[in-house]
C-alpha atoms as a PDB file:
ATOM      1  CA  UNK A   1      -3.572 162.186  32.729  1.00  0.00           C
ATOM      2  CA  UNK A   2      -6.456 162.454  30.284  1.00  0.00           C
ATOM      3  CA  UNK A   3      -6.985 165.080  28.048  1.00  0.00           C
ATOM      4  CA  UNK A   4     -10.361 164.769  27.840  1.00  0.00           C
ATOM      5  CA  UNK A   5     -12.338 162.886  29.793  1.00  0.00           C
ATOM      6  CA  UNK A   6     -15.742 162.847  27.005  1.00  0.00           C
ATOM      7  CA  UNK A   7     -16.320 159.633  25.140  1.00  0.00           C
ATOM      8  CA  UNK A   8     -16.204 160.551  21.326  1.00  0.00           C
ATOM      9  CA  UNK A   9     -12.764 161.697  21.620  1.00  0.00           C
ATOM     10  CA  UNK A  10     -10.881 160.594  18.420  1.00  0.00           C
ATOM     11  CA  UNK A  11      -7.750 161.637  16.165  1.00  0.00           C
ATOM     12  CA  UNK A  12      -5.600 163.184  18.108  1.00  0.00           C
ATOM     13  CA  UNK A  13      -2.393 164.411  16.751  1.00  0.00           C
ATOM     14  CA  UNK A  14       0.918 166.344  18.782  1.00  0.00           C
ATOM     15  CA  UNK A  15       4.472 167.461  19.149  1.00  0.00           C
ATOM     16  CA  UNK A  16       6.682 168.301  21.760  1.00  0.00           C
ATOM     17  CA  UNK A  17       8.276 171.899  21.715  1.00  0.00           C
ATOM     18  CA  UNK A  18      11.875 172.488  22.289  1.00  0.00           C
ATOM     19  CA  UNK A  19      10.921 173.728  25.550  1.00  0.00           C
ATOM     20  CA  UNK A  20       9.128 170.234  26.672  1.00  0.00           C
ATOM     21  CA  UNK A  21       5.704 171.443  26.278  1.00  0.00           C
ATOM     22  CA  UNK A  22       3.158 169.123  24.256  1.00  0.00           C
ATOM     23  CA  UNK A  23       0.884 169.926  22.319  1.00  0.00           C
ATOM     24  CA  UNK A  24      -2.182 167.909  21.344  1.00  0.00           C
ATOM     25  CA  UNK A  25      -4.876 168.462  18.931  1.00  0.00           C
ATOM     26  CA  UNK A  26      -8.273 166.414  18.800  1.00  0.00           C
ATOM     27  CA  UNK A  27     -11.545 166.292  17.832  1.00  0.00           C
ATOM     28  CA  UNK A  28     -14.583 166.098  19.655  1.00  0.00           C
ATOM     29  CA  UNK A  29     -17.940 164.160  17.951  1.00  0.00           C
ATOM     30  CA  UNK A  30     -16.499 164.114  14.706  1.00  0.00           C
ATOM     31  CA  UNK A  31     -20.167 164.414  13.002  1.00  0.00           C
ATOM     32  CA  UNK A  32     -22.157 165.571  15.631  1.00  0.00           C
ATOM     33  CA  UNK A  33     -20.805 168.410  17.443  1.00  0.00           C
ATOM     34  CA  UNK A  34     -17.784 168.760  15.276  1.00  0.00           C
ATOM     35  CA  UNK A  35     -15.499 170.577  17.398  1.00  0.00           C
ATOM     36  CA  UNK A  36     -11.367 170.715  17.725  1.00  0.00           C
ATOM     37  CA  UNK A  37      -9.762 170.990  20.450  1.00  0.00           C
ATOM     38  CA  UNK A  38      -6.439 171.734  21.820  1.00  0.00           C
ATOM     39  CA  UNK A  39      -4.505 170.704  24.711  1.00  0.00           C
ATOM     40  CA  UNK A  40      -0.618 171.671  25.904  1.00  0.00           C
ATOM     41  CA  UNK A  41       1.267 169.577  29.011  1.00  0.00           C
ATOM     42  CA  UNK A  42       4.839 168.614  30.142  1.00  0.00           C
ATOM     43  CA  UNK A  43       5.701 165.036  30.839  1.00  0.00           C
ATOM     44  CA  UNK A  44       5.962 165.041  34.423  1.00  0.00           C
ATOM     45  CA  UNK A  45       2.081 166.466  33.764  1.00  0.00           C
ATOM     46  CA  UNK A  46       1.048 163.147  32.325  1.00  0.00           C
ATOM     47  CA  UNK A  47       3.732 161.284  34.276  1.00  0.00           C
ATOM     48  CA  UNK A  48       1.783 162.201  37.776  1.00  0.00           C
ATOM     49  CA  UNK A  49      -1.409 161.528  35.947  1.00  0.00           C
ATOM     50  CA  UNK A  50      -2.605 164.998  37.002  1.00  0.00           C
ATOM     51  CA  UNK A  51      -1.764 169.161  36.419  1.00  0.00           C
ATOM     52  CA  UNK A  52       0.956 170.467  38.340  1.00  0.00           C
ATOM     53  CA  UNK A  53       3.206 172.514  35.915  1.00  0.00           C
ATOM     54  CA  UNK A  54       1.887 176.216  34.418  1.00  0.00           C
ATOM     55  CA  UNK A  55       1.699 174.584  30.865  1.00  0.00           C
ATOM     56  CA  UNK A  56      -1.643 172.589  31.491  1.00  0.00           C
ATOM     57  CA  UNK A  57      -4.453 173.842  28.760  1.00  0.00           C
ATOM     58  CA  UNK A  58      -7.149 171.340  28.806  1.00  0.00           C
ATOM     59  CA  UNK A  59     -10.221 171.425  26.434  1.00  0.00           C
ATOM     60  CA  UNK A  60      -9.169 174.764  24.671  1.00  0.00           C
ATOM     61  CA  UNK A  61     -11.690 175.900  21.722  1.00  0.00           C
ATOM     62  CA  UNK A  62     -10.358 175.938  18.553  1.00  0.00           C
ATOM     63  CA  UNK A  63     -13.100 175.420  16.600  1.00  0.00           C
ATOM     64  CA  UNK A  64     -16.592 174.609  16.420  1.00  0.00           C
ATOM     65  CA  UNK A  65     -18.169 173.805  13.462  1.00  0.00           C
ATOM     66  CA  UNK A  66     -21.301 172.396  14.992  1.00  0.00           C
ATOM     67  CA  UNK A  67     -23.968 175.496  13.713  1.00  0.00           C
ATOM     68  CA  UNK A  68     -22.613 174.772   9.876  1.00  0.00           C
END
């Protein structure tokens, strides 16, 4: 499963919860658009390559720094 499917993807960084979510946090165009991102999944998520548990937040905002 990808998290994003954008080239200029880079530096992502996670952890898994005690409840088996994951959580991943990325950037987006480092210099150009300059935005972070956010993305939560279980295993068998990225196992089947595709979304099929509740816990699947792809692409979330968290922030864009673009207009600085």
């Amino acid at each position: 499963m990808r998290l994003d499917e954008r080239t200029g993807v880079s530096y992502p960084d996670g952890q898994q919860n005690a409840d088996g979510v994951i959580h991943i946090i990325y950037d987006y165009n480092r210099t150009k658009d300059r935005h972070i991102l956010f993305a939560s999944f279980r295993e068998e998520d990225a196992a089947k390559g595709k979304p099929i548990t509740e816990a699947v937040k792809l692409r979330q905002m968290v922030s864009d720094a673009s207009n600085e």
